[in-house]
C-alpha atoms as a PDB file:
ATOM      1  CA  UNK A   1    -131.142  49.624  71.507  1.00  0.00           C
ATOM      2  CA  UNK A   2    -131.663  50.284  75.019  1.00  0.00           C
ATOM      3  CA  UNK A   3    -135.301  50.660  75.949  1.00  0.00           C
ATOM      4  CA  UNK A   4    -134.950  51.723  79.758  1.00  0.00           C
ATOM      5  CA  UNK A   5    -136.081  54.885  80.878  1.00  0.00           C
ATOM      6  CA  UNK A   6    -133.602  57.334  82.622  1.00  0.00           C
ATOM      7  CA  UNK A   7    -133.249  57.782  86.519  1.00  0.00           C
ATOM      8  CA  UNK A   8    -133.236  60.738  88.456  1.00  0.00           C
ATOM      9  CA  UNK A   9    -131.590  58.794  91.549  1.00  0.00           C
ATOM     10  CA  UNK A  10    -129.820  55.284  90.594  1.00  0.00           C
ATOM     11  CA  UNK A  11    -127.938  53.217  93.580  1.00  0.00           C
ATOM     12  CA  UNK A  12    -124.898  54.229  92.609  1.00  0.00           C
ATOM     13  CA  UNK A  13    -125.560  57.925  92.821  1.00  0.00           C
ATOM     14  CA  UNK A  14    -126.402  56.730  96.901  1.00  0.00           C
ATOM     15  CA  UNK A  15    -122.965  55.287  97.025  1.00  0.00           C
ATOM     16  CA  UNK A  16    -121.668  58.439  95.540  1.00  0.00           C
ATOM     17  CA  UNK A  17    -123.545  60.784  98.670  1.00  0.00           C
ATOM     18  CA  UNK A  18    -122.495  58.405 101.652  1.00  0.00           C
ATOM     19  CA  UNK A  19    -118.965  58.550 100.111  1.00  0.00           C
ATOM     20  CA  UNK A  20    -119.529  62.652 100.093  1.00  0.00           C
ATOM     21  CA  UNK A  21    -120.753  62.000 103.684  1.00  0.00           C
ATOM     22  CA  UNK A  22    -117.557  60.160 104.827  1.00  0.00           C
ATOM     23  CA  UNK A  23    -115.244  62.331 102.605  1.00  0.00           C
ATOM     24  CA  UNK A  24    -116.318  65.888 104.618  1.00  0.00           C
ATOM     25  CA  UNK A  25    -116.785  64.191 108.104  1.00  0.00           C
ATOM     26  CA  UNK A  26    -113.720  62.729 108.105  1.00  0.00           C
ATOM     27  CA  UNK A  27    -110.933  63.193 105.126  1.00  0.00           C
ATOM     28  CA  UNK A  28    -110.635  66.919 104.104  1.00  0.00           C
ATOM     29  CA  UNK A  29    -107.886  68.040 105.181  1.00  0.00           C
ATOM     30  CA  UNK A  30    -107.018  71.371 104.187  1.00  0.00           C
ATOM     31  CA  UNK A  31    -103.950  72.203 106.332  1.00  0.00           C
ATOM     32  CA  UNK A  32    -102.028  69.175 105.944  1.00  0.00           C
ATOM     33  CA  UNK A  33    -103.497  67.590 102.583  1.00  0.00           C
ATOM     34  CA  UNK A  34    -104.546  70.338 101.079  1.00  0.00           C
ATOM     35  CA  UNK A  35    -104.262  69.439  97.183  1.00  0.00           C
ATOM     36  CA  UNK A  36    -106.101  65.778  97.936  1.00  0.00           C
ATOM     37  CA  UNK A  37    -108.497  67.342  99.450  1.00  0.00           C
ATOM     38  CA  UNK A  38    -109.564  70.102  96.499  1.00  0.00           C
ATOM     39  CA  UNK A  39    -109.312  66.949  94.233  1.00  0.00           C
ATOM     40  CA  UNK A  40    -112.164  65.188  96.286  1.00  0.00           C
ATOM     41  CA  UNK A  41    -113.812  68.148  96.087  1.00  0.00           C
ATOM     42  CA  UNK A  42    -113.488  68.516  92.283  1.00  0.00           C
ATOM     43  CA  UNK A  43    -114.666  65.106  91.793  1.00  0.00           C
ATOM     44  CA  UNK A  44    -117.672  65.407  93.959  1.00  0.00           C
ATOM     45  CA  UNK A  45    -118.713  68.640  92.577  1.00  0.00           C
ATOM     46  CA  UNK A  46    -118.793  67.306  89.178  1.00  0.00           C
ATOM     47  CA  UNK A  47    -120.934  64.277  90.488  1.00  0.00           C
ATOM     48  CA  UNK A  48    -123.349  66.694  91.912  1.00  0.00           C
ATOM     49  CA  UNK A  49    -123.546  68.534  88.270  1.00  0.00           C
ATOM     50  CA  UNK A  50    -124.216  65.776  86.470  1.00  0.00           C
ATOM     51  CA  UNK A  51    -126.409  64.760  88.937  1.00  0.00           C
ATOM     52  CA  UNK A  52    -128.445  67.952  88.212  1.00  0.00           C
ATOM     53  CA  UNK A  53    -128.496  68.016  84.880  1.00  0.00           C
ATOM     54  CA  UNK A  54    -129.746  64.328  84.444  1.00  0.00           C
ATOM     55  CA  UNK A  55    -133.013  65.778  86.671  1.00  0.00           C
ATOM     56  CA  UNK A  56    -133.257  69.057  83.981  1.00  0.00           C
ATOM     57  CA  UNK A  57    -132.969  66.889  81.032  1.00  0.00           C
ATOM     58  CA  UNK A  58    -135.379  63.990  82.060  1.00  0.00           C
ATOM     59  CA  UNK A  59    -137.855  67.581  83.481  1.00  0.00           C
ATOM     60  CA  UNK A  60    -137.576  68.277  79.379  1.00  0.00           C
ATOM     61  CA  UNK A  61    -138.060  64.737  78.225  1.00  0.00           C
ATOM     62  CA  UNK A  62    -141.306  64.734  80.279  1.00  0.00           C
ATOM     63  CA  UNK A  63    -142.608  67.944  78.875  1.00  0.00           C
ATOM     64  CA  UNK A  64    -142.021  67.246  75.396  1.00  0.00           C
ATOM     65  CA  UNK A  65    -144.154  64.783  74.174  1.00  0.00           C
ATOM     66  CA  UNK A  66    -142.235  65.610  70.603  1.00  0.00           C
ATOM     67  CA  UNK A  67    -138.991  64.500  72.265  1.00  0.00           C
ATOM     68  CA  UNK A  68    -137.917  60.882  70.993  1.00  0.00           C
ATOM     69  CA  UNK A  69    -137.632  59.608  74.185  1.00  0.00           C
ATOM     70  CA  UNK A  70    -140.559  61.031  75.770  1.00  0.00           C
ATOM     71  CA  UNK A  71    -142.586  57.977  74.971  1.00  0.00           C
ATOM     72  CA  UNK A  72    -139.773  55.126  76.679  1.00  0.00           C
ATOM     73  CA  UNK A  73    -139.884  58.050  80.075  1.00  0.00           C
ATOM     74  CA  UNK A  74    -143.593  57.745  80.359  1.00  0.00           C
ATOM     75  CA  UNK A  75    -143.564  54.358  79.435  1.00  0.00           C
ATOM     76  CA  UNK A  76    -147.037  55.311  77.541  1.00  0.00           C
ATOM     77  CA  UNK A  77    -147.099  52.815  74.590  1.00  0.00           C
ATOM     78  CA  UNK A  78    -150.329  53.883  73.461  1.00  0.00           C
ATOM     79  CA  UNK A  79    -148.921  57.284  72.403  1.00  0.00           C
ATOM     80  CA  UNK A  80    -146.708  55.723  69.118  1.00  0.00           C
ATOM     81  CA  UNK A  81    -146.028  58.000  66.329  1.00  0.00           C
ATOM     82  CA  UNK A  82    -146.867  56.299  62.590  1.00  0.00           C
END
């Protein structure tokens, strides 16, 4: 079982924005390349969703102290159900 507690921002989500970063400065391309560059879109679009809905579900975890992972978020041992 994995005992770590979710994160809103992990390393590779910073990867993910500075390759956002370079894909708008420089890559899209929508007179010449056009499909390749709605597929970059598409891709980082869904990043940024899940992105978002990782924050709203750990936002739950943390108000619901009846939520089974509440406890591993807080990292409050003390606060064990018997």
């Amino acid at each position: 079982m994995n005992n770590k507690s979710l994160k809103r921002w992990t390393f590779l989500d910073t990867i993910n924005a500075s390759l956002l970063i370079i894909v708008v400065l420089f890559m899209l391309d929508f007179e010449n390349n056009a499909t390749v560059s709605w597929i970059l879109l598409a891709v980082f679009a869904f990043w940024i969703v899940t992105v978002i809905f990782r924050n709203v579900f750990i936002s739950k975890v943390l108000k619901d102290p009846d939520h089974p992972m509440h406890q591993q978020q807080t990292g409050d041992k003390n606060n064990s159900k018997d």
